[in-house]
C-alpha atoms as a PDB file:
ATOM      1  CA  UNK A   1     -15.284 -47.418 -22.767  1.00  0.00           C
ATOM      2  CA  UNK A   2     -14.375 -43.794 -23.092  1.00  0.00           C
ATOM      3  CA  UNK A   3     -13.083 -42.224 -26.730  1.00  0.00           C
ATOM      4  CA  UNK A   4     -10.435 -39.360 -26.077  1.00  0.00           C
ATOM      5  CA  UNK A   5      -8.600 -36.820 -28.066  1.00  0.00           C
ATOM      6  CA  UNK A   6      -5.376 -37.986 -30.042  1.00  0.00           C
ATOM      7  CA  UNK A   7      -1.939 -36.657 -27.727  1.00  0.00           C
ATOM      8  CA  UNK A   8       1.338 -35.489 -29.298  1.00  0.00           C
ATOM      9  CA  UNK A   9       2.843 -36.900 -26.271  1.00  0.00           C
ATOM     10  CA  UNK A  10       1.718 -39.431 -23.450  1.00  0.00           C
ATOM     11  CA  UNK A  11       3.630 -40.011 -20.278  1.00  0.00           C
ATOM     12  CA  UNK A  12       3.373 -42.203 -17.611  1.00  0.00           C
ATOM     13  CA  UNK A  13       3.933 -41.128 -14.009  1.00  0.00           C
ATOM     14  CA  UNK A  14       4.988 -42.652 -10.784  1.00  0.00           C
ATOM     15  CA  UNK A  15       3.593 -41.773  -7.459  1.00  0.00           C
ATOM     16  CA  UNK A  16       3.819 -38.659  -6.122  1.00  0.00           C
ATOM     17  CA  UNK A  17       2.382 -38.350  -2.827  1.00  0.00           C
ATOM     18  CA  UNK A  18       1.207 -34.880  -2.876  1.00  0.00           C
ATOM     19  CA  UNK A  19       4.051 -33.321  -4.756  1.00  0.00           C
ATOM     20  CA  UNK A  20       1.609 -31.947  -7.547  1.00  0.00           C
ATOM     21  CA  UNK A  21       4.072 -29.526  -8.545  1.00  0.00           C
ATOM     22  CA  UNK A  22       6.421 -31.787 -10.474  1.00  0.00           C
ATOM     23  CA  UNK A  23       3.863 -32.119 -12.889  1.00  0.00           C
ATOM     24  CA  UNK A  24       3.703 -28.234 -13.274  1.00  0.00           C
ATOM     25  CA  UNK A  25       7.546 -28.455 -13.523  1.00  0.00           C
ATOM     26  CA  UNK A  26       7.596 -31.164 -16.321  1.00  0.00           C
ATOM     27  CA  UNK A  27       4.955 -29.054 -18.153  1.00  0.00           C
ATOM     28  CA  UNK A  28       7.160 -25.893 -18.134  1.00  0.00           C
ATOM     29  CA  UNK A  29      10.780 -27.961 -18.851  1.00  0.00           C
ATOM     30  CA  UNK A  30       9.419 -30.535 -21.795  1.00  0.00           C
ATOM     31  CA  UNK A  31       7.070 -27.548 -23.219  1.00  0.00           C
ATOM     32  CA  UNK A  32       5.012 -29.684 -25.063  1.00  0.00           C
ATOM     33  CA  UNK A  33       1.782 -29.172 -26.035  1.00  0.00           C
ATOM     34  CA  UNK A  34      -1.002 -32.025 -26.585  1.00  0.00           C
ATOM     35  CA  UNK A  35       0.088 -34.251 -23.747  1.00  0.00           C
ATOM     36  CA  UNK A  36      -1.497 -36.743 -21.873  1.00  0.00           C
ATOM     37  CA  UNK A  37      -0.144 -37.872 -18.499  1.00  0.00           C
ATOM     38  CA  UNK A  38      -1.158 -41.225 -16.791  1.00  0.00           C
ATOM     39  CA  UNK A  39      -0.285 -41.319 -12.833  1.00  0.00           C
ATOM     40  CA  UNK A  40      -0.129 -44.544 -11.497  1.00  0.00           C
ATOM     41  CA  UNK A  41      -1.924 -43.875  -7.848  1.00  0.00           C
ATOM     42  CA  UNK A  42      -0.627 -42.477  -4.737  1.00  0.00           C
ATOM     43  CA  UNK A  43      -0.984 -39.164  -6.152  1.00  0.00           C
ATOM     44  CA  UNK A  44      -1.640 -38.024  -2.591  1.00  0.00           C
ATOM     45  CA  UNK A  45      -5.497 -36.552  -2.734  1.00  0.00           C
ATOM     46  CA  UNK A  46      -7.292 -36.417   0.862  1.00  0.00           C
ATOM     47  CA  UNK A  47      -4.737 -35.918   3.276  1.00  0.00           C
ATOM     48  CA  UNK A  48      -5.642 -31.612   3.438  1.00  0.00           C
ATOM     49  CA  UNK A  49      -8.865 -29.996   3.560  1.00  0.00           C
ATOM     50  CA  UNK A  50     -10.863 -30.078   0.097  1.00  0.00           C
ATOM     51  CA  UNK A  51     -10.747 -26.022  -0.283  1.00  0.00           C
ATOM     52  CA  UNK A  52      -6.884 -26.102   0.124  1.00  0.00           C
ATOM     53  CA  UNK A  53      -6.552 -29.505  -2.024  1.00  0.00           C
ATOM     54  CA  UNK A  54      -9.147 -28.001  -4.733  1.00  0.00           C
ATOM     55  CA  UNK A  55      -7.038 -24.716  -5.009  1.00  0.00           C
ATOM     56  CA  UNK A  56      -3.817 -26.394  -5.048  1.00  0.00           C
ATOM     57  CA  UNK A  57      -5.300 -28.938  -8.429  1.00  0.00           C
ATOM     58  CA  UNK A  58      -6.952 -25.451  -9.982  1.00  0.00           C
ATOM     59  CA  UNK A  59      -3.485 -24.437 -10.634  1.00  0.00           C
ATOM     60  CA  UNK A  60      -2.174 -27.294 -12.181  1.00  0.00           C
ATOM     61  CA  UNK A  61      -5.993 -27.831 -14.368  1.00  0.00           C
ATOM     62  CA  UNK A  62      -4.590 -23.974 -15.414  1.00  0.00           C
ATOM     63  CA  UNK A  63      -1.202 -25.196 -16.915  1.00  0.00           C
ATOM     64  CA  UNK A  64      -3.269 -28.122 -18.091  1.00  0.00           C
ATOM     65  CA  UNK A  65      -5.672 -26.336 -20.060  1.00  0.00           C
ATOM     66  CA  UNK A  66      -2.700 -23.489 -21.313  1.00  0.00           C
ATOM     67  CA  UNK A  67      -1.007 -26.756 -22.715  1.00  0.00           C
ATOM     68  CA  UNK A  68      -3.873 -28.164 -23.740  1.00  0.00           C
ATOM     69  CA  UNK A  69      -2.964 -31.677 -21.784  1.00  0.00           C
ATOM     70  CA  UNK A  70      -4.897 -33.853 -19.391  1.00  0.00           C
ATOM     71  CA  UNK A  71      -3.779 -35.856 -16.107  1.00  0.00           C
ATOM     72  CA  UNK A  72      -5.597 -39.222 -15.708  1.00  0.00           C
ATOM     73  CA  UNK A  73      -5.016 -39.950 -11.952  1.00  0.00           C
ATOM     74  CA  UNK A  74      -4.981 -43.528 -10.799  1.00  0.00           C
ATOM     75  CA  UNK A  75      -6.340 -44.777  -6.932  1.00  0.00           C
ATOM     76  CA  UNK A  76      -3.160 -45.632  -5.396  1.00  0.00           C
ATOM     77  CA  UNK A  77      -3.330 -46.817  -1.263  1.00  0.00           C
ATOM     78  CA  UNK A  78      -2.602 -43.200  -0.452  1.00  0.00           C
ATOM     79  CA  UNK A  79      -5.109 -41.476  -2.104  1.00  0.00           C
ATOM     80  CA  UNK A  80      -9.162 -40.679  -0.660  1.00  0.00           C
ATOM     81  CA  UNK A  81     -10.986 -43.514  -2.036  1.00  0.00           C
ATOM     82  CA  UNK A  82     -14.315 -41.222  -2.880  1.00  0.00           C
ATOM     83  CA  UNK A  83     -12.478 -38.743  -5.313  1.00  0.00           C
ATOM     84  CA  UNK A  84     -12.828 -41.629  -7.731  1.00  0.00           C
ATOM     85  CA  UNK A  85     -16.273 -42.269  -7.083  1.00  0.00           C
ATOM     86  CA  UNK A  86     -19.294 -40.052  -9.390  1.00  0.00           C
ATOM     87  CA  UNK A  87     -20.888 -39.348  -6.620  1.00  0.00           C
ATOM     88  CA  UNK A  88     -18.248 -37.747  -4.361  1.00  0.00           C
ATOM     89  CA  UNK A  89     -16.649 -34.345  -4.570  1.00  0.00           C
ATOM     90  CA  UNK A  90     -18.634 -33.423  -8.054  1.00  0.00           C
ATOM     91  CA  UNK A  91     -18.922 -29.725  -7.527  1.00  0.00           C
ATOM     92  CA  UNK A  92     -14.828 -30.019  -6.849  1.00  0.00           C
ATOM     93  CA  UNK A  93     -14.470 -32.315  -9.889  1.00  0.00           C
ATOM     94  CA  UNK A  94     -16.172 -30.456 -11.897  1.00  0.00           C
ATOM     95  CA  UNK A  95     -13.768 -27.482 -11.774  1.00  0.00           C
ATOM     96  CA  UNK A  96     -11.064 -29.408 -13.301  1.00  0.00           C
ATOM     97  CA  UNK A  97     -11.199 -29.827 -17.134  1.00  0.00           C
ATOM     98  CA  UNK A  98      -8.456 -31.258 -17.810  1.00  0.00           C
ATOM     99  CA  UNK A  99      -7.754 -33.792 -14.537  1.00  0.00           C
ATOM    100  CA  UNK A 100      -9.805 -37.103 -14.452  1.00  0.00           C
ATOM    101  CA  UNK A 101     -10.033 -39.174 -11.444  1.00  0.00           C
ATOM    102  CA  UNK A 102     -10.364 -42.559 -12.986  1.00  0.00           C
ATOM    103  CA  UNK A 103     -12.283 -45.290 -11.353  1.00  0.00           C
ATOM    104  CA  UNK A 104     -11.399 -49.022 -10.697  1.00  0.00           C
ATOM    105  CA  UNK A 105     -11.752 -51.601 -14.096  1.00  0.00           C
ATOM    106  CA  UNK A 106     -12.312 -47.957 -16.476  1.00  0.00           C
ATOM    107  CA  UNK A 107     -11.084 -48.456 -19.921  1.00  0.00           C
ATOM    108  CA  UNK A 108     -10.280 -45.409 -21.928  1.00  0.00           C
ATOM    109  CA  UNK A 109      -9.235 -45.482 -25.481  1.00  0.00           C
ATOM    110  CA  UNK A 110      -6.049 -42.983 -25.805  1.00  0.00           C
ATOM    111  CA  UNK A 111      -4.619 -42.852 -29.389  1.00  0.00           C
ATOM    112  CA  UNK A 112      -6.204 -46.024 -30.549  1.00  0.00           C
ATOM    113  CA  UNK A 113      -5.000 -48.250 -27.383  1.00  0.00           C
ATOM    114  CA  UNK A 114      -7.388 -49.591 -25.072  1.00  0.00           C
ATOM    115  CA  UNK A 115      -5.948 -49.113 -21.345  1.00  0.00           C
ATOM    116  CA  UNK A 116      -7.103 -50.524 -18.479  1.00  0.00           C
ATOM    117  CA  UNK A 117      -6.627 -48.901 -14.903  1.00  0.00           C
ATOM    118  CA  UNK A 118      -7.068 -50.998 -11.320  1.00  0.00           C
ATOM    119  CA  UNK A 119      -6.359 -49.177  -8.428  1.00  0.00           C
ATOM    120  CA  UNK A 120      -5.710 -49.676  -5.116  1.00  0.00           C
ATOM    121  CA  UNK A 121      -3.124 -51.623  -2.541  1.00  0.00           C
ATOM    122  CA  UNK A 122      -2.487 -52.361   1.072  1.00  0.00           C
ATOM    123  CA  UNK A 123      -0.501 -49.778   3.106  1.00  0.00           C
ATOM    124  CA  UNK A 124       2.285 -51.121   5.022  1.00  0.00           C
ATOM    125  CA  UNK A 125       2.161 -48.078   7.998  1.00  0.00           C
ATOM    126  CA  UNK A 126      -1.671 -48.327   8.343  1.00  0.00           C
ATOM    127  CA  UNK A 127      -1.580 -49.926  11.632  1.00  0.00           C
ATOM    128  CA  UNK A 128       0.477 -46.557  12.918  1.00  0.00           C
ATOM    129  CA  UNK A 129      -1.920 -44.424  10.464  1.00  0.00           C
ATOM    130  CA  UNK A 130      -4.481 -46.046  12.832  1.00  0.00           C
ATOM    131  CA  UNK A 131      -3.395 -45.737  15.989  1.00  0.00           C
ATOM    132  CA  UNK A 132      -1.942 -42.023  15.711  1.00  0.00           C
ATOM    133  CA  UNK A 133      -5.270 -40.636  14.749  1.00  0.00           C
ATOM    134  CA  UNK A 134      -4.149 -40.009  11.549  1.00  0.00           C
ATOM    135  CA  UNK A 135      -8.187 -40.548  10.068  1.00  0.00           C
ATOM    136  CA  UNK A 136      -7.646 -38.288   7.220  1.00  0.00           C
ATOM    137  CA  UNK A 137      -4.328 -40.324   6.101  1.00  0.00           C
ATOM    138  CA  UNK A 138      -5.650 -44.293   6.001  1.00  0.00           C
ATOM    139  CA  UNK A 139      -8.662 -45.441   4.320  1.00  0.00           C
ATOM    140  CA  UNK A 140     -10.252 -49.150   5.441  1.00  0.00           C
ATOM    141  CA  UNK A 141     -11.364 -48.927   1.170  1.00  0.00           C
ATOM    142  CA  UNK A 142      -7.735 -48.641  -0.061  1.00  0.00           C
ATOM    143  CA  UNK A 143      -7.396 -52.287  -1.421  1.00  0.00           C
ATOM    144  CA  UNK A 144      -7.628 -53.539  -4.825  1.00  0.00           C
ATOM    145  CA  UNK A 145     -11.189 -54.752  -5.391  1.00  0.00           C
ATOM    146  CA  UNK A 146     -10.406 -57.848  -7.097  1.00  0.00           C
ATOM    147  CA  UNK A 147     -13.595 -58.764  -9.471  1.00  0.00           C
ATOM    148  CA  UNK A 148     -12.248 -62.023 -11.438  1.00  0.00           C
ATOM    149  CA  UNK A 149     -15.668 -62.709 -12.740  1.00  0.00           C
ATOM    150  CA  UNK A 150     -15.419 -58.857 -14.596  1.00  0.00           C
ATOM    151  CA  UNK A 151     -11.525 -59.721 -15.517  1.00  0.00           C
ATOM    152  CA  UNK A 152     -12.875 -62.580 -17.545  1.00  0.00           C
ATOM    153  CA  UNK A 153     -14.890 -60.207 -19.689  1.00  0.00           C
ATOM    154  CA  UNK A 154     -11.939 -57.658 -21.346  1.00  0.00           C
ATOM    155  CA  UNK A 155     -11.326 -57.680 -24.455  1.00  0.00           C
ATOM    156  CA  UNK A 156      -8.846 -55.982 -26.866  1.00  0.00           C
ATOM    157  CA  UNK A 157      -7.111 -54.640 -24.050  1.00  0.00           C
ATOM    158  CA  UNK A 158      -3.598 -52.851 -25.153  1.00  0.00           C
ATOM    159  CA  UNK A 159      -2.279 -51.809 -21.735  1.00  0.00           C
ATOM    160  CA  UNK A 160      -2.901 -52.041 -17.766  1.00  0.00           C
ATOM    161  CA  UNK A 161      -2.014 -49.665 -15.458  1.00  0.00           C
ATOM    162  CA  UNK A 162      -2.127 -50.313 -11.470  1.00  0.00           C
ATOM    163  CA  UNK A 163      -1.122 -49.004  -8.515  1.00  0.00           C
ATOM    164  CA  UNK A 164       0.770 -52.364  -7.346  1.00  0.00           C
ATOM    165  CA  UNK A 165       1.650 -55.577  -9.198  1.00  0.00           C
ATOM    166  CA  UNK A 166       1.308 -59.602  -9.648  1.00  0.00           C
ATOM    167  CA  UNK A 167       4.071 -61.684  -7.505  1.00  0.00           C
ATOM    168  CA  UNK A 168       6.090 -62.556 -10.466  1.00  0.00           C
ATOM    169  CA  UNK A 169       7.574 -58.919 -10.631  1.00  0.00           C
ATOM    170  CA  UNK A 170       9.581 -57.187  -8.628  1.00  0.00           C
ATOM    171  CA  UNK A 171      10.355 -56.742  -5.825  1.00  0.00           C
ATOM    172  CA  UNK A 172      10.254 -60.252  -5.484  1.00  0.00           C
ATOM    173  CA  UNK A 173      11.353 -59.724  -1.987  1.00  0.00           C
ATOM    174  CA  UNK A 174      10.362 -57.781   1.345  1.00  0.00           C
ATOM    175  CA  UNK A 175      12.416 -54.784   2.034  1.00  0.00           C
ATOM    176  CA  UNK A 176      13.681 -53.992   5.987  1.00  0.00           C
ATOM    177  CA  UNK A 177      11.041 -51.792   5.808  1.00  0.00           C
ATOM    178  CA  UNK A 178       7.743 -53.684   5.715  1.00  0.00           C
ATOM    179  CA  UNK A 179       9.598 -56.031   8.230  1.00  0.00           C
ATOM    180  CA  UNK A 180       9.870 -52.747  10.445  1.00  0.00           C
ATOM    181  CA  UNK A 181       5.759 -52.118  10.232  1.00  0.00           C
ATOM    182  CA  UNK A 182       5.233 -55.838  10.178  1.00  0.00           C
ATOM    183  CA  UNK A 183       6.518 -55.324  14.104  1.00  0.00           C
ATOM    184  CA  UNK A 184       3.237 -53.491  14.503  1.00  0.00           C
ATOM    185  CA  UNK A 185       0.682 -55.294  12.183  1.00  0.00           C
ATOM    186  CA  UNK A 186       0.760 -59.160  12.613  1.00  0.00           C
ATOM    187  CA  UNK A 187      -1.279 -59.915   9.793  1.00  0.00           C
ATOM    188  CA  UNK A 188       0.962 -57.797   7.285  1.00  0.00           C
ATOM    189  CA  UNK A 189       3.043 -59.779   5.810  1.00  0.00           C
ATOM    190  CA  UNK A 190       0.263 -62.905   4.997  1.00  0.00           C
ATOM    191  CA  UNK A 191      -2.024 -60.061   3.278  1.00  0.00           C
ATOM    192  CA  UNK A 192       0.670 -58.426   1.321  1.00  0.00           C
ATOM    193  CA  UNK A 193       1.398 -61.958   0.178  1.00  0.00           C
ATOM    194  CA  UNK A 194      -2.144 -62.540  -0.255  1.00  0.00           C
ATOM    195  CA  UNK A 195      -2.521 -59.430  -2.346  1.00  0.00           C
ATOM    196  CA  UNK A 196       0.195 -59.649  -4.511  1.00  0.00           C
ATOM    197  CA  UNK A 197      -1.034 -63.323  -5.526  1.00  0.00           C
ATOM    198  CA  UNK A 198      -4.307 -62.090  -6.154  1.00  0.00           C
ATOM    199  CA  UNK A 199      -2.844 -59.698  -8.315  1.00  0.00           C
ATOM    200  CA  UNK A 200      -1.386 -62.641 -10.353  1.00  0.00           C
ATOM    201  CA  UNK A 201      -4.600 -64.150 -10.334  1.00  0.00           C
ATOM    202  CA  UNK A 202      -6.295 -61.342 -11.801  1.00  0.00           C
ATOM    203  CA  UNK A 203      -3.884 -60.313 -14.288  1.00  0.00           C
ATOM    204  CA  UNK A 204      -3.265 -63.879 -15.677  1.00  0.00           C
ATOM    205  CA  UNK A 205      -6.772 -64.061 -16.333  1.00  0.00           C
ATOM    206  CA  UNK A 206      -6.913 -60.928 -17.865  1.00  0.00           C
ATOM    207  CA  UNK A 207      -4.209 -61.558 -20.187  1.00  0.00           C
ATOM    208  CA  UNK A 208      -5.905 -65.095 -21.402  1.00  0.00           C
ATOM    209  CA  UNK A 209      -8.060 -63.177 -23.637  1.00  0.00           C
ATOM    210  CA  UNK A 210      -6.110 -60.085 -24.753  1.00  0.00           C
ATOM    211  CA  UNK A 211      -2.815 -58.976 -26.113  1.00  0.00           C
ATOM    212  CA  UNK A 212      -1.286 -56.949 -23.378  1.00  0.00           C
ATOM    213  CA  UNK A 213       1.616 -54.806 -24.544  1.00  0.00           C
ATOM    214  CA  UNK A 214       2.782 -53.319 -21.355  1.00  0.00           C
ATOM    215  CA  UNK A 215       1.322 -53.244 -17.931  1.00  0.00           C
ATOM    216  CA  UNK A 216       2.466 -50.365 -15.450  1.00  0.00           C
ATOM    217  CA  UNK A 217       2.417 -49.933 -11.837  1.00  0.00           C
ATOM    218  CA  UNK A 218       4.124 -47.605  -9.159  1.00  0.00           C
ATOM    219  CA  UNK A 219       3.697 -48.585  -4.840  1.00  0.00           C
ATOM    220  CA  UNK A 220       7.351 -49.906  -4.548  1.00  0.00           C
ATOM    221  CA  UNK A 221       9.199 -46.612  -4.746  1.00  0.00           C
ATOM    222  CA  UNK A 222      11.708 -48.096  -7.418  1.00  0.00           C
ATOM    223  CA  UNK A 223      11.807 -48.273 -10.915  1.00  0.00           C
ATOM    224  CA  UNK A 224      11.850 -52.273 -11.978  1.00  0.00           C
ATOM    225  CA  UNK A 225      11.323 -53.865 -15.617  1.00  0.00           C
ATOM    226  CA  UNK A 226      10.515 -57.336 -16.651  1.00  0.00           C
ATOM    227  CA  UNK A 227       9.067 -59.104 -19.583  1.00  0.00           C
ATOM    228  CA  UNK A 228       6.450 -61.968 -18.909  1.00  0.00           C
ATOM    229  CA  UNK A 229       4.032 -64.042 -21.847  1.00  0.00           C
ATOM    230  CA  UNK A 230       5.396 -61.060 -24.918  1.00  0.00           C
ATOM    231  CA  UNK A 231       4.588 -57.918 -22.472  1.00  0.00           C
ATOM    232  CA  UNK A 232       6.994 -55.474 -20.522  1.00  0.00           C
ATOM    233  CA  UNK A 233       6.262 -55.172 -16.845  1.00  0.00           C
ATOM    234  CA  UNK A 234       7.187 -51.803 -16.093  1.00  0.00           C
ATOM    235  CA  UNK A 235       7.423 -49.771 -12.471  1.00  0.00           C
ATOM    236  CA  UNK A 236       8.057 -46.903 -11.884  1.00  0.00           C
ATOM    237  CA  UNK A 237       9.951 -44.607  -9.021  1.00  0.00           C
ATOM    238  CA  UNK A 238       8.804 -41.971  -7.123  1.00  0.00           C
ATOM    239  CA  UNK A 239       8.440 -38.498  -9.537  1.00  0.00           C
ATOM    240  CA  UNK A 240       9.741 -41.036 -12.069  1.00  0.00           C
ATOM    241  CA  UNK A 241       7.958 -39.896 -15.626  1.00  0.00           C
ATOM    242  CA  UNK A 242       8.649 -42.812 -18.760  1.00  0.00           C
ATOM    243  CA  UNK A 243       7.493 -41.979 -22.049  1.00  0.00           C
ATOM    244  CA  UNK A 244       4.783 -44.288 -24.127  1.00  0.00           C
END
């Protein structure tokens, strides 16, 4: 468990998908110092080459550090699965102060609150990822890594924050759109179905042993809200930012 500085401010972000610059934006319009943002995955890391990626995050660490803020960056599906790992992209890594790259099950204590981040979901256009050539823009590793036995084990968790969610939020429902990839991936729709109820699995079992106040999550592109066993189920829109 990792102790961290207090923030003036902490803000939760949805996915962004390479757009780093509405972060930049938010930093120059809110002009507040001390903040701490929290991206909830699909932040869009791995689709360029590293020296144009690690130029691109210098400039944000820069606004970063002149507000003296940090950016805790979530896995989401669309996001290089080794930029979360300690041994990958280090000497990159290192050059950003004030960006993390958290890994899967991390707790880090902000302001007092225990939060706990799980990354990681199933793409619904991987099969055309695939077959385009697209290597640097689908990762066989994007999945949550679902380790019940570890979930068992939290305590005094205050918050979760994931890339997707458990079945019993929304959308409760299939949009047109996965039915559209679904055309191209037979086994879609039983492993989103799969995953989801995993999800529910893991979280339930989670929450057995700890209070949860709120649990976040992006994925959906849509902002959705729903209160479950005393704690708000939030998600969040693309560029959407929610104070916390």
């Amino acid at each position: 468990m990792n102790n961290l500085k207090f923030y003036r401010n902490k803000f939760l972000l949805g996915d962004l998908h390479g757009y780093w610059s509405v972060i930049l934006n938010h930093l120059n319009k809110v002009n507040l110092k001390e903040s701490c943002y929290i991206q909830v995955g699909d932040f869009g890391i791995g689709f360029y080459d590293v020296s144009k990626e690690i130029n691109k995050l210098k400039i944000l660490n820069d606004k970063l550090v002149e507000y003296d803020s940090d950016l805790f960056i979530l896995r989401g599906n669309h996001d290089n699965p080794k930029w979360f790992k300690d041994d990958s992209f280090i000497e990159e890594k290192n050059q950003l102060t004030n960006i993390k790259f958290v890994q899967d099950y991390s707790v880090l204590n902000i302001d007092d609150e225990n939060i706990l981040f799980i990354g990681g979901a199933i793409s619904i256009d991987r099969n055309p990822r695939k077959m385009d050539g697209f290597e640097k823009s689908w990762w066989e590793d994007e999945v949550v890594i679902f380790d019940f036995d570890r979930a068992k084990q939290f305590r005094n968790i205050d918050r979760i924050i994931c890339h997707t969610s458990p079945d019993f939020c929304e959308p409760s429902k299939f949009n047109q759109l996965v039915y559209n990839f679904a055309t191209q991936d037979d086994l879609l729709i039983k492993e989103l179905i799969e995953e989801r109820a995993n999800m529910n699995k893991l979280i339930t079992e989670i929450m057995k042993n700890n209070l949860i106040k709120s649990f976040y999550y992006g994925h959906f592109h849509n902002s959705f809200y729903f209160y479950h066993n005393k704690c708000e189920f939030i998600g969040l829109n693309i560029n959407e930012f929610r104070q916390f």
